[in-house]
PDB file of N, CA and C in Angstrom:
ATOM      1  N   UNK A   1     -15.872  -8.966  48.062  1.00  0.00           N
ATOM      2  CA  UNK A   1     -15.269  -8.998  46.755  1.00  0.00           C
ATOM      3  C   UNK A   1     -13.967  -8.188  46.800  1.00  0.00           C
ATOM      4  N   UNK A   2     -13.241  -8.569  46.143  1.00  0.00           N
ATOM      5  CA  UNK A   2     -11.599  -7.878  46.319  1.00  0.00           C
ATOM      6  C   UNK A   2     -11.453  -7.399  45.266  1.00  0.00           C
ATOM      7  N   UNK A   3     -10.948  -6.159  45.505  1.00  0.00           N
ATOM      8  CA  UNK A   3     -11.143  -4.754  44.515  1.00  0.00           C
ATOM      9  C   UNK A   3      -9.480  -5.071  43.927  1.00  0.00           C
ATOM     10  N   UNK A   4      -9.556  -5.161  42.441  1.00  0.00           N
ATOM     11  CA  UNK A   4      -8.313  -5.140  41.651  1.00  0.00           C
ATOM     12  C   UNK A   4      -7.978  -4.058  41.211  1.00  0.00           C
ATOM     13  N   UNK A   5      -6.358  -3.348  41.417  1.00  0.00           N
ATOM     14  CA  UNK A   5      -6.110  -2.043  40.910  1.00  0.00           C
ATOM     15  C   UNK A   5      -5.254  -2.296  39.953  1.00  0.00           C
ATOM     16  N   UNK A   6      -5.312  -1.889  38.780  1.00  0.00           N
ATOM     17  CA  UNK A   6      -4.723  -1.763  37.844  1.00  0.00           C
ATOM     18  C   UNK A   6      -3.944  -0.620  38.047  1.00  0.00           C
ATOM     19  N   UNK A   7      -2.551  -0.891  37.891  1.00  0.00           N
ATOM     20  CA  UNK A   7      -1.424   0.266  38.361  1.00  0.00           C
ATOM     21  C   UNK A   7      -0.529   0.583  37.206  1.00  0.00           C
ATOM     22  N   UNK A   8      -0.277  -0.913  36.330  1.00  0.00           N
ATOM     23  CA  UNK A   8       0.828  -0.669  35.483  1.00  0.00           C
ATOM     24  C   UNK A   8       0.461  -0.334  33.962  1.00  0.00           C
ATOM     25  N   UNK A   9       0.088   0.949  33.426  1.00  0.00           N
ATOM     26  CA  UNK A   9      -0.673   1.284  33.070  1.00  0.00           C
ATOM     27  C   UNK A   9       0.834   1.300  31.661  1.00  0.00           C
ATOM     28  N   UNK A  10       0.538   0.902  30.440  1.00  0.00           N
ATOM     29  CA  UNK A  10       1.824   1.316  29.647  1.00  0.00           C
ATOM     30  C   UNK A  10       1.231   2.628  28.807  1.00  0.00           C
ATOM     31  N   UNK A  11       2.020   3.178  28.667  1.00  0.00           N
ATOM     32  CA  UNK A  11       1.713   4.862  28.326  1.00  0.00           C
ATOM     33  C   UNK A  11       1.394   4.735  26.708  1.00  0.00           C
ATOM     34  N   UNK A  12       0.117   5.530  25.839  1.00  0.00           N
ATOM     35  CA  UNK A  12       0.263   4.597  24.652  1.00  0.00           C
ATOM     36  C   UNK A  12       1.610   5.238  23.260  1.00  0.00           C
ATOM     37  N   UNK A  13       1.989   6.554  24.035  1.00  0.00           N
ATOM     38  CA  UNK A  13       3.465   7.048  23.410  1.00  0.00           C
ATOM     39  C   UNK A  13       4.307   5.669  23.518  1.00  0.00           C
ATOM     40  N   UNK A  14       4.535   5.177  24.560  1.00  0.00           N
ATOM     41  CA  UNK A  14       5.530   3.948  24.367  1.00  0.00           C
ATOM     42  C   UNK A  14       5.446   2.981  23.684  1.00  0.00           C
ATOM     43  N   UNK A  15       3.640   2.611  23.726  1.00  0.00           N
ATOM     44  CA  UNK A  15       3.774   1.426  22.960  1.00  0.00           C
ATOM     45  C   UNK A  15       3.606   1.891  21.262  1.00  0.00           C
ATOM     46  N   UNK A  16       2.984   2.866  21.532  1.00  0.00           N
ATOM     47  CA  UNK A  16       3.808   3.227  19.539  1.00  0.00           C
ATOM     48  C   UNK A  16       5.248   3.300  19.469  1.00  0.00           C
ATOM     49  N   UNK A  17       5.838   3.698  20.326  1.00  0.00           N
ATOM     50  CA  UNK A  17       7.203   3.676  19.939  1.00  0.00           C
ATOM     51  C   UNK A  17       8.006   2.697  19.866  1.00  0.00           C
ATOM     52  N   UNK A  18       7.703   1.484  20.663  1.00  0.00           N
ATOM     53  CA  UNK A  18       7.484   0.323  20.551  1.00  0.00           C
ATOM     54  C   UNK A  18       7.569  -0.565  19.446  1.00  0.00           C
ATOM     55  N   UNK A  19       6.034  -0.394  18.937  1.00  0.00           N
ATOM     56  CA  UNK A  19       5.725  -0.987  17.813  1.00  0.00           C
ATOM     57  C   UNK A  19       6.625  -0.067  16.765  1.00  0.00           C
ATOM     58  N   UNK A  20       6.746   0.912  16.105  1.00  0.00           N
ATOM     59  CA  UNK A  20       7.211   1.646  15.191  1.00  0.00           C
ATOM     60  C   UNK A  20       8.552   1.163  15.080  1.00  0.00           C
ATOM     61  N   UNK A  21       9.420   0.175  15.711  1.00  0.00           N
ATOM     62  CA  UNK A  21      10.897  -0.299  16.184  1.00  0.00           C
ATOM     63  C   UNK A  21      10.585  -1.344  15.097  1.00  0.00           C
ATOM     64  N   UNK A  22       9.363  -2.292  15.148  1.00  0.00           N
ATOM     65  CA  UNK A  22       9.067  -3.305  14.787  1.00  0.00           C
ATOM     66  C   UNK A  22       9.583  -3.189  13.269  1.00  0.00           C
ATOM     67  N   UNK A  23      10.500  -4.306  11.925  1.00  0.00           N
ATOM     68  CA  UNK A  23      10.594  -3.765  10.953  1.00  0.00           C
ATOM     69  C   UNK A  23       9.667  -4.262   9.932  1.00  0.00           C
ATOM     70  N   UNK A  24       8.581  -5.552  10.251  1.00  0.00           N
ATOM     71  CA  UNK A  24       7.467  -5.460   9.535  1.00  0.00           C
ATOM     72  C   UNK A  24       6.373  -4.245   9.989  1.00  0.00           C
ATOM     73  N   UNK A  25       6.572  -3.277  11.123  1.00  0.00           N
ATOM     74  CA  UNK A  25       4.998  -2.510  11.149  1.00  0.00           C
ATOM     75  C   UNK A  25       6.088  -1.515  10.244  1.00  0.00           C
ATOM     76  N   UNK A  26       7.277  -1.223  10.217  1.00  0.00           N
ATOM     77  CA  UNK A  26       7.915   0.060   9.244  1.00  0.00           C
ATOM     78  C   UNK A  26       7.640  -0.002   8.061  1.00  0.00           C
ATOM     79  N   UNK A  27       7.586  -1.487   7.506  1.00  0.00           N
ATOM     80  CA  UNK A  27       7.240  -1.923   5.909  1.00  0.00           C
ATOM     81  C   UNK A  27       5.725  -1.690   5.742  1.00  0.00           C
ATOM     82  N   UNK A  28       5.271  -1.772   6.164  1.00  0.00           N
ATOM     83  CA  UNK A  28       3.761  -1.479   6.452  1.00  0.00           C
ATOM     84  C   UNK A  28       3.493  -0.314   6.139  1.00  0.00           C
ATOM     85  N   UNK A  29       3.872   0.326   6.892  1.00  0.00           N
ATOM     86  CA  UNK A  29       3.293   1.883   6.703  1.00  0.00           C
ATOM     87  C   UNK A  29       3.928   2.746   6.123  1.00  0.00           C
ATOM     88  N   UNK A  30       5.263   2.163   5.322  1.00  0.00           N
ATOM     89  CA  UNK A  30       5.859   2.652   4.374  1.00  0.00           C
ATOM     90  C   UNK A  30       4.899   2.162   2.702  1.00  0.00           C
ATOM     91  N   UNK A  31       4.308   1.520   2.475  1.00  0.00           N
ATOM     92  CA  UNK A  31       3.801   0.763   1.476  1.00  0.00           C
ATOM     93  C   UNK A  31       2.114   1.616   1.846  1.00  0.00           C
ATOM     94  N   UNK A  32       1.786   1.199   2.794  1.00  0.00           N
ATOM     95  CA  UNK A  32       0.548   2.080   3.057  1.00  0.00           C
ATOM     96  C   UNK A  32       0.866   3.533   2.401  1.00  0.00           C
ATOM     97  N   UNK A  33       1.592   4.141   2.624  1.00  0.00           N
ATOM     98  CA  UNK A  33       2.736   5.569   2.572  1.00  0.00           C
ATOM     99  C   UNK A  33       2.074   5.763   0.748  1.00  0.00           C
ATOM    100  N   UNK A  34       3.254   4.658   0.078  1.00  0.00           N
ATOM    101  CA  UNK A  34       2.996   4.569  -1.335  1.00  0.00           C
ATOM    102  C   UNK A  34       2.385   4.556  -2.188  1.00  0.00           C
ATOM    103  N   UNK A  35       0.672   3.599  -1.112  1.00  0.00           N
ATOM    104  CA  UNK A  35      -0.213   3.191  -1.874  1.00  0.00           C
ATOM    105  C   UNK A  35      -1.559   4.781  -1.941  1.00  0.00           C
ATOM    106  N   UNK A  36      -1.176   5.299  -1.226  1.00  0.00           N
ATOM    107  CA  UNK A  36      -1.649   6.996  -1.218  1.00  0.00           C
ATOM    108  C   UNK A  36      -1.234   7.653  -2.578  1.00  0.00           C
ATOM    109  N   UNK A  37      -0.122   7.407  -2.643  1.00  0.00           N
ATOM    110  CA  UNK A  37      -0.112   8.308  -4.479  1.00  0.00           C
ATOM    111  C   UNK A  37      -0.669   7.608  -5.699  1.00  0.00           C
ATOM    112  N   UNK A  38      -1.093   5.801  -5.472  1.00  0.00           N
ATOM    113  CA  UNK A  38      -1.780   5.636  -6.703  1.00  0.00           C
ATOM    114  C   UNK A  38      -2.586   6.778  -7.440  1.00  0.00           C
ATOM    115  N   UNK A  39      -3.531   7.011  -6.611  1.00  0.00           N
ATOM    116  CA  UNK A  39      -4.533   8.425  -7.375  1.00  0.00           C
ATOM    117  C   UNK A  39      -3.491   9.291  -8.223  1.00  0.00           C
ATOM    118  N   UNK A  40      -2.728   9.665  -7.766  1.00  0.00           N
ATOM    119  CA  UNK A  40      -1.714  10.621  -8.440  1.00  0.00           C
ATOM    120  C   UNK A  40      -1.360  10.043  -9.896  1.00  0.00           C
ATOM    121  N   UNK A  41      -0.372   8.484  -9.658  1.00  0.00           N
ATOM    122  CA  UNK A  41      -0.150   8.094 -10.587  1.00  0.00           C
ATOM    123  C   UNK A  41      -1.015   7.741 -11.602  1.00  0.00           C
ATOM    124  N   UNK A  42      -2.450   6.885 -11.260  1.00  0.00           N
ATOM    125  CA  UNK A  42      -3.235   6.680 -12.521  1.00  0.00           C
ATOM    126  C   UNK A  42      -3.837   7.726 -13.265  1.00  0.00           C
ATOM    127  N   UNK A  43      -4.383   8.443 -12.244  1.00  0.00           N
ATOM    128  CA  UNK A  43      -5.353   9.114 -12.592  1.00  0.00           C
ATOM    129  C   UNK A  43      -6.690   9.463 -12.117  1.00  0.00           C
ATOM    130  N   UNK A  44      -7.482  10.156 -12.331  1.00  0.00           N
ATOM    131  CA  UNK A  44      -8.260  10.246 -11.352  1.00  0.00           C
ATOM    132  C   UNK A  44      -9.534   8.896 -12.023  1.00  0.00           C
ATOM    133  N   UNK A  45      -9.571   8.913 -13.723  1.00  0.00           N
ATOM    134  CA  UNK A  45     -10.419   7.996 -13.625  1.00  0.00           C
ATOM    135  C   UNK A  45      -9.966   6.488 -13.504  1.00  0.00           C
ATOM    136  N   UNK A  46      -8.922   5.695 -13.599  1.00  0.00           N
ATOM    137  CA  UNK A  46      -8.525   4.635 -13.609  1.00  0.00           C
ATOM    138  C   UNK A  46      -8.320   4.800 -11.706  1.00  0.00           C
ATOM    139  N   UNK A  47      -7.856   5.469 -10.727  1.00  0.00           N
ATOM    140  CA  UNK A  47      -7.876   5.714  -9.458  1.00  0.00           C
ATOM    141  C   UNK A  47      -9.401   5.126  -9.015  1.00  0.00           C
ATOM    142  N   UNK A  48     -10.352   5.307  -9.645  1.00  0.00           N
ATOM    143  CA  UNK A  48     -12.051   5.229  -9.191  1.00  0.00           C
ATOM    144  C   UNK A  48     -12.086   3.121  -8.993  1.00  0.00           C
ATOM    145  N   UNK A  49     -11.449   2.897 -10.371  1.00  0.00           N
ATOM    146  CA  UNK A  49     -11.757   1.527 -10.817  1.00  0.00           C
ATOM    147  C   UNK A  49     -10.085   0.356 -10.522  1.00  0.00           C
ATOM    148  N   UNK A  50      -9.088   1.227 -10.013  1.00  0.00           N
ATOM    149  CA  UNK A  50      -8.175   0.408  -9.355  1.00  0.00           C
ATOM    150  C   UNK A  50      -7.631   0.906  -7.794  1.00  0.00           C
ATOM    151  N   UNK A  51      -6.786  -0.024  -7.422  1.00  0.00           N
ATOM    152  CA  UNK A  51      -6.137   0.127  -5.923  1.00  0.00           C
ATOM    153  C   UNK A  51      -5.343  -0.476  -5.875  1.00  0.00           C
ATOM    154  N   UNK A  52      -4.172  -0.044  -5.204  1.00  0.00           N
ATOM    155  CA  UNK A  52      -2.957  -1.155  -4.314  1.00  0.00           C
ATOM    156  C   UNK A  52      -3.276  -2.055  -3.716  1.00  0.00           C
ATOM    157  N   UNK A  53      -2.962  -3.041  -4.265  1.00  0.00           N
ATOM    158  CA  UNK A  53      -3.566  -4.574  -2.914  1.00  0.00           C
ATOM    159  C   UNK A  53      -2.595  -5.075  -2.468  1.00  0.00           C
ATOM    160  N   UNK A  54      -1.235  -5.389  -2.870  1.00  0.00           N
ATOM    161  CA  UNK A  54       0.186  -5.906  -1.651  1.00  0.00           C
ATOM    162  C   UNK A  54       1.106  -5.598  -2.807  1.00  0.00           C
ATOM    163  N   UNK A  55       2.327  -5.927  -1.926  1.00  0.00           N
ATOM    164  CA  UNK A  55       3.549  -6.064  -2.578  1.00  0.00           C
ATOM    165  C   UNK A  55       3.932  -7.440  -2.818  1.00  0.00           C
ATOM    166  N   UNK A  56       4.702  -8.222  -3.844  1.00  0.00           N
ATOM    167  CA  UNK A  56       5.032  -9.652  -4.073  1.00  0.00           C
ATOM    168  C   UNK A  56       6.544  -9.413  -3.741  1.00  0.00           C
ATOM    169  N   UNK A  57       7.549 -10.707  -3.436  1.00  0.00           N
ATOM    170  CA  UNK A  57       8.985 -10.478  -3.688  1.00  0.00           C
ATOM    171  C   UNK A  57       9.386  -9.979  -5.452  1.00  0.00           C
ATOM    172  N   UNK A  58      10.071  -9.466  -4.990  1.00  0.00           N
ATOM    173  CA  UNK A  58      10.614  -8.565  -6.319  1.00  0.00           C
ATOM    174  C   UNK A  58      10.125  -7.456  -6.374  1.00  0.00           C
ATOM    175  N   UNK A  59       9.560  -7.036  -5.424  1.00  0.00           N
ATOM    176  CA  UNK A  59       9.117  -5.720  -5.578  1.00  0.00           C
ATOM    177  C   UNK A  59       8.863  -5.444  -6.646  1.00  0.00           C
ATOM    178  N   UNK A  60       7.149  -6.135  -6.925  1.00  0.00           N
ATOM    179  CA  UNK A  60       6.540  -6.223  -7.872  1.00  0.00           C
ATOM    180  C   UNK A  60       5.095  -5.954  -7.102  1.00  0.00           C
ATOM    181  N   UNK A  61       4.287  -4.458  -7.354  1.00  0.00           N
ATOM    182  CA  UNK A  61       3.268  -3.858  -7.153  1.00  0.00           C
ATOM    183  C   UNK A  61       1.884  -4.738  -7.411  1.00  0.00           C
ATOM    184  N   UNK A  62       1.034  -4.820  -7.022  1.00  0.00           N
ATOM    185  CA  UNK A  62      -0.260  -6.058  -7.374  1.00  0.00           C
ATOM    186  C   UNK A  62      -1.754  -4.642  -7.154  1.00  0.00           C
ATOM    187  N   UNK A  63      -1.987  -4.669  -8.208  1.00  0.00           N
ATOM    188  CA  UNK A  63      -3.115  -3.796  -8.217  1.00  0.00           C
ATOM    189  C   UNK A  63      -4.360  -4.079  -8.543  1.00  0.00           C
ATOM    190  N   UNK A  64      -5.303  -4.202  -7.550  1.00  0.00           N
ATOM    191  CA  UNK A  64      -6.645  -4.684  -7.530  1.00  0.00           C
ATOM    192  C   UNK A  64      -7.580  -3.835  -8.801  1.00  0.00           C
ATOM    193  N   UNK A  65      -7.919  -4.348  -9.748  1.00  0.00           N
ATOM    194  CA  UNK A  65      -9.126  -3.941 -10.975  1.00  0.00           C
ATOM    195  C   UNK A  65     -10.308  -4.424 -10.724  1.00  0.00           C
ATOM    196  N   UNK A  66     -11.122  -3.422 -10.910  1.00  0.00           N
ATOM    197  CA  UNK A  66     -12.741  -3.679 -10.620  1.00  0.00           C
ATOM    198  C   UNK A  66     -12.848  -4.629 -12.045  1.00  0.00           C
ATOM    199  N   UNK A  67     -12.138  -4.699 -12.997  1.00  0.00           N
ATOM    200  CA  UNK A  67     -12.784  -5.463 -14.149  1.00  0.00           C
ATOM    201  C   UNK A  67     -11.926  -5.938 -15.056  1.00  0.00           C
ATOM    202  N   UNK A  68     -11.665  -7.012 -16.067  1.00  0.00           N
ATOM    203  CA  UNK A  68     -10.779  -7.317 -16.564  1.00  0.00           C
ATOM    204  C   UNK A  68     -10.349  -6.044 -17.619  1.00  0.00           C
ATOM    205  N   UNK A  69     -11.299  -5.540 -18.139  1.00  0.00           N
ATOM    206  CA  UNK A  69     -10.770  -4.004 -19.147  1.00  0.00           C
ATOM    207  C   UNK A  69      -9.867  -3.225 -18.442  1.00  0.00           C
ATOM    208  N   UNK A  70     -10.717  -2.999 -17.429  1.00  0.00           N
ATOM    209  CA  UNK A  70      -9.803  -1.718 -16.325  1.00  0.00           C
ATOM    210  C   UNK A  70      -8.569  -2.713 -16.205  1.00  0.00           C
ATOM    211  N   UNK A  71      -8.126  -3.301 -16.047  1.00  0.00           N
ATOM    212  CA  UNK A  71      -6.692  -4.308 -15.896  1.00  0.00           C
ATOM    213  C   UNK A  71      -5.884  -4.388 -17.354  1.00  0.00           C
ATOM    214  N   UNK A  72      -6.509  -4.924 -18.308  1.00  0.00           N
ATOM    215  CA  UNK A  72      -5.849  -4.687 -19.841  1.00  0.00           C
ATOM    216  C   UNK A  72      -5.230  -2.823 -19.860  1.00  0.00           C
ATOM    217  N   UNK A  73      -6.381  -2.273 -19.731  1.00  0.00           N
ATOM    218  CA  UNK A  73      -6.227  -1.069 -20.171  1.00  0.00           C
ATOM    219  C   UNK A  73      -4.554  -0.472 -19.141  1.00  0.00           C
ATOM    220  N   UNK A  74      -4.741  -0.740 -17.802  1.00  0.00           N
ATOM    221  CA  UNK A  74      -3.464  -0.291 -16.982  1.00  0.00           C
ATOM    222  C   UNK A  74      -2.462  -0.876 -17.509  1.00  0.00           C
ATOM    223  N   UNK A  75      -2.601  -2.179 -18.175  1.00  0.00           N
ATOM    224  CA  UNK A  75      -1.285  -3.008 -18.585  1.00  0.00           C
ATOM    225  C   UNK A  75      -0.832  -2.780 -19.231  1.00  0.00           C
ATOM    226  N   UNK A  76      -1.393  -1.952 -20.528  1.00  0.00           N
ATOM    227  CA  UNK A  76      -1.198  -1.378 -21.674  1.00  0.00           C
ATOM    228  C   UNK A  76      -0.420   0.127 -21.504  1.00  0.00           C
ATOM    229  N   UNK A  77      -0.679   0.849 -20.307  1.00  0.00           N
ATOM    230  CA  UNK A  77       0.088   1.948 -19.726  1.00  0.00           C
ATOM    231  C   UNK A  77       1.464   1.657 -19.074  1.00  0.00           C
ATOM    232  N   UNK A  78       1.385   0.320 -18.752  1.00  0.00           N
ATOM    233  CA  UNK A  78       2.197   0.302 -17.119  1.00  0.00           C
ATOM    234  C   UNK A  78       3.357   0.782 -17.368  1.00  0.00           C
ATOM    235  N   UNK A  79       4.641   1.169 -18.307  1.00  0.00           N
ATOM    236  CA  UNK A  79       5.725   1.640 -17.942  1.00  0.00           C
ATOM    237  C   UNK A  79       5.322   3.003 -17.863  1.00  0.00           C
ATOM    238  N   UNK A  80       4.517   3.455 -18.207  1.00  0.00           N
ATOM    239  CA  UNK A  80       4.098   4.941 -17.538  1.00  0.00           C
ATOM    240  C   UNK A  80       3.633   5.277 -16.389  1.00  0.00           C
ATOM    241  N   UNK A  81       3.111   4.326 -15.907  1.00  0.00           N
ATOM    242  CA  UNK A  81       2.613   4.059 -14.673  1.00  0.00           C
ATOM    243  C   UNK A  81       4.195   3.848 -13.686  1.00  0.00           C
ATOM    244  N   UNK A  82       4.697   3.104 -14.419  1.00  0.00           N
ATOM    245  CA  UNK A  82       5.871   2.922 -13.202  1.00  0.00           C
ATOM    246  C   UNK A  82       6.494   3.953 -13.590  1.00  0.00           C
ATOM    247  N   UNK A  83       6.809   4.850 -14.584  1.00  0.00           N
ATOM    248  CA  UNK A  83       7.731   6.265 -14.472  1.00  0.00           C
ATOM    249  C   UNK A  83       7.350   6.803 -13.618  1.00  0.00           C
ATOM    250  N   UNK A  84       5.901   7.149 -13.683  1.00  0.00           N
ATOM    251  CA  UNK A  84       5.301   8.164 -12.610  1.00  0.00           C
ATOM    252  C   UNK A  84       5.087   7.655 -11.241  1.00  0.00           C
ATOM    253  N   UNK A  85       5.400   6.662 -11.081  1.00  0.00           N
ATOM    254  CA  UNK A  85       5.692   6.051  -9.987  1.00  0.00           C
ATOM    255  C   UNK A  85       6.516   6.168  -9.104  1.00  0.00           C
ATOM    256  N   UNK A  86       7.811   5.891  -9.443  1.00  0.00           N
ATOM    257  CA  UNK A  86       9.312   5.846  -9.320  1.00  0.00           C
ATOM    258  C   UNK A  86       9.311   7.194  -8.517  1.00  0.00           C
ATOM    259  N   UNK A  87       9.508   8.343  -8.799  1.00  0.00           N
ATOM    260  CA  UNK A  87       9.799   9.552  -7.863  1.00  0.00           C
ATOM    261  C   UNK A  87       8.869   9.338  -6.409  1.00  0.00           C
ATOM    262  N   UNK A  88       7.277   8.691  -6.409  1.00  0.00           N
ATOM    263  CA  UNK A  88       7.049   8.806  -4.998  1.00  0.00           C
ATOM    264  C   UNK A  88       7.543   7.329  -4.292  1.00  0.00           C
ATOM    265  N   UNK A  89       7.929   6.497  -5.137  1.00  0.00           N
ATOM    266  CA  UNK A  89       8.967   5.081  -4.231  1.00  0.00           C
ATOM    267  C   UNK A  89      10.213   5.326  -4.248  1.00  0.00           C
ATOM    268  N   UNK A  90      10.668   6.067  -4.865  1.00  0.00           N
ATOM    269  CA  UNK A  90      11.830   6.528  -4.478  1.00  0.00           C
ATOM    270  C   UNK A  90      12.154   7.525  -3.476  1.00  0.00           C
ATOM    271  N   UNK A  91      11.278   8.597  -2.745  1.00  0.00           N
ATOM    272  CA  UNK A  91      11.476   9.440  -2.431  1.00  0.00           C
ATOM    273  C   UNK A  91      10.922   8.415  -0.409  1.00  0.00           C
ATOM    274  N   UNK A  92      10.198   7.247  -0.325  1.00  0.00           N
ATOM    275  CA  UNK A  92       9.975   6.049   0.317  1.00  0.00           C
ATOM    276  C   UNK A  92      10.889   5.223   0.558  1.00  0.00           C
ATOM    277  N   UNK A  93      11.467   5.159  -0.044  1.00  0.00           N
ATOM    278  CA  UNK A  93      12.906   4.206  -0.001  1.00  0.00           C
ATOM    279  C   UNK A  93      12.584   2.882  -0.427  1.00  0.00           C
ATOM    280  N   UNK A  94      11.992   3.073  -1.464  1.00  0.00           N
ATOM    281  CA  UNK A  94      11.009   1.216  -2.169  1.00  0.00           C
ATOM    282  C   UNK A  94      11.587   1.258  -3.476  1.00  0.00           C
ATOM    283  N   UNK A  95      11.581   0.163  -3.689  1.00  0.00           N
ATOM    284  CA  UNK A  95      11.626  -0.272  -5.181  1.00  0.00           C
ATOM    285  C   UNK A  95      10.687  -0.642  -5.255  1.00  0.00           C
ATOM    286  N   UNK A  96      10.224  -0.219  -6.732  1.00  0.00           N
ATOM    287  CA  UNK A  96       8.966  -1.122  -7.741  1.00  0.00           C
ATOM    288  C   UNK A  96       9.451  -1.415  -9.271  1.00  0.00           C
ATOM    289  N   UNK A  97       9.843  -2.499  -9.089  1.00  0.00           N
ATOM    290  CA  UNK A  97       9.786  -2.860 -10.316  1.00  0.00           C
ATOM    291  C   UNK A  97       9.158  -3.349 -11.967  1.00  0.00           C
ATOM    292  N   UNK A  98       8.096  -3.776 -11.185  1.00  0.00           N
ATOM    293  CA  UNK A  98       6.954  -3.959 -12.079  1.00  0.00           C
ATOM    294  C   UNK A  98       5.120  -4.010 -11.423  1.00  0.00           C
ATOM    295  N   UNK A  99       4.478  -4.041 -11.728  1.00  0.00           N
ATOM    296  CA  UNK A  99       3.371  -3.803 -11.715  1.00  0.00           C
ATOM    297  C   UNK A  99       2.581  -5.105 -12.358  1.00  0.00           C
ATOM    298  N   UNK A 100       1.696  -5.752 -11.825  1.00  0.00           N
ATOM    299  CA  UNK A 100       0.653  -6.723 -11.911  1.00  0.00           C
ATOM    300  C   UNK A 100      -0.788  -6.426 -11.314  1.00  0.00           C
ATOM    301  N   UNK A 101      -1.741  -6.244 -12.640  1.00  0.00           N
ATOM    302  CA  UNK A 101      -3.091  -6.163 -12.576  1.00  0.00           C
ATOM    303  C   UNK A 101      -3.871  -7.309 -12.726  1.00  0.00           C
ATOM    304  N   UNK A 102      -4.703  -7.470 -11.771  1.00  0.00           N
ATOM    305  CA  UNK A 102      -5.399  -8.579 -11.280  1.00  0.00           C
ATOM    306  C   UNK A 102      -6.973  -8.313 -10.958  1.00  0.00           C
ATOM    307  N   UNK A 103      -7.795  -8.685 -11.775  1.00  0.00           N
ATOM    308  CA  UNK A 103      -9.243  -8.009 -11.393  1.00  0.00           C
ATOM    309  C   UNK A 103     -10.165  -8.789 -10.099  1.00  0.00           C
ATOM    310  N   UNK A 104      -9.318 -10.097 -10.095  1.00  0.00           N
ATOM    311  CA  UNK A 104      -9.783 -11.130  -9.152  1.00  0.00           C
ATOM    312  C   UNK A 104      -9.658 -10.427  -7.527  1.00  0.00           C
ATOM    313  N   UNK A 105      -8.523  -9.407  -7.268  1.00  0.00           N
ATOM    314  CA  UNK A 105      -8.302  -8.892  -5.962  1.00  0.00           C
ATOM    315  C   UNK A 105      -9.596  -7.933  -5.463  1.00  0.00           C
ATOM    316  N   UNK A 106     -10.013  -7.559  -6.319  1.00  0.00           N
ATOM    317  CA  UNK A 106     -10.935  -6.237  -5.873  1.00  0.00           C
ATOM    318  C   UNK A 106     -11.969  -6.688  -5.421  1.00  0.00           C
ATOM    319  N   UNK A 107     -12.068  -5.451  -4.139  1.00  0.00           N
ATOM    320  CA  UNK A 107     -13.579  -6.105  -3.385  1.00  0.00           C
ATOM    321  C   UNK A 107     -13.941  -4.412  -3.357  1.00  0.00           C
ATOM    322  N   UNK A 108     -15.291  -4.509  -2.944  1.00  0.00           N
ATOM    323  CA  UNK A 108     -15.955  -2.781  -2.925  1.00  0.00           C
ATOM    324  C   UNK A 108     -16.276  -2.292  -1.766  1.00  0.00           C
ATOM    325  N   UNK A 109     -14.663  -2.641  -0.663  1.00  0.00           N
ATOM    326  CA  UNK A 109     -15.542  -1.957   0.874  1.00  0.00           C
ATOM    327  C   UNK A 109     -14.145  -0.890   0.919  1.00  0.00           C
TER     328      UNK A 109
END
């Protein structure tokens, strides 16, 4: 049997550095980045019963609701939601312009 040596080993510093070049993995983990201060912005109890689920063109925020109330109720906030918003996408280098609650996105894992 003929013994195979694996020699060219890529170092995994490179291939993050690599990938991190990439400008969809930068959008990525800039938005990942963002979706960390929801808690901040809602609150801690609307934080329990919503989440960030993607970004749309227009940089328009899509936020997963466990329930159609929990979704009315954020909609009924949302330019407060996007004030308090704005300083941690801005400080990201994102625009958000508006905000869309959707109870259909939410899953519980």
């Amino acid at each position: 049997m003929k013994r195979i040596l694996y020699t060219k080993f890529q170092n995994i510093d490179d291939i993050i550095a690599e990938l991190s070049k990439k400008k969809e993995i930068k959008r990525a983990i800039t938005r990942s980045n963002l979706y960390k201060f929801w808690k901040q912005t809602a609150g801690e109890k609307f934080a329990q019963n919503s989440k960030p689920y993607s970004m749309l063109k227009g940089s328009i925020m899509v936020i997963a609701c466990e329930t159609p109330i929990v979704a009315q109720e954020l909609m009924l906030r949302k330019n407060q939601l996007l004030a308090k918003l704005k300083p941690f996408a801005e400080s990201l280098h994102i625009k958000v312009t508006d905000l869309k609650f959707d109870s259909k996105k939410w899953s519980n894992d």
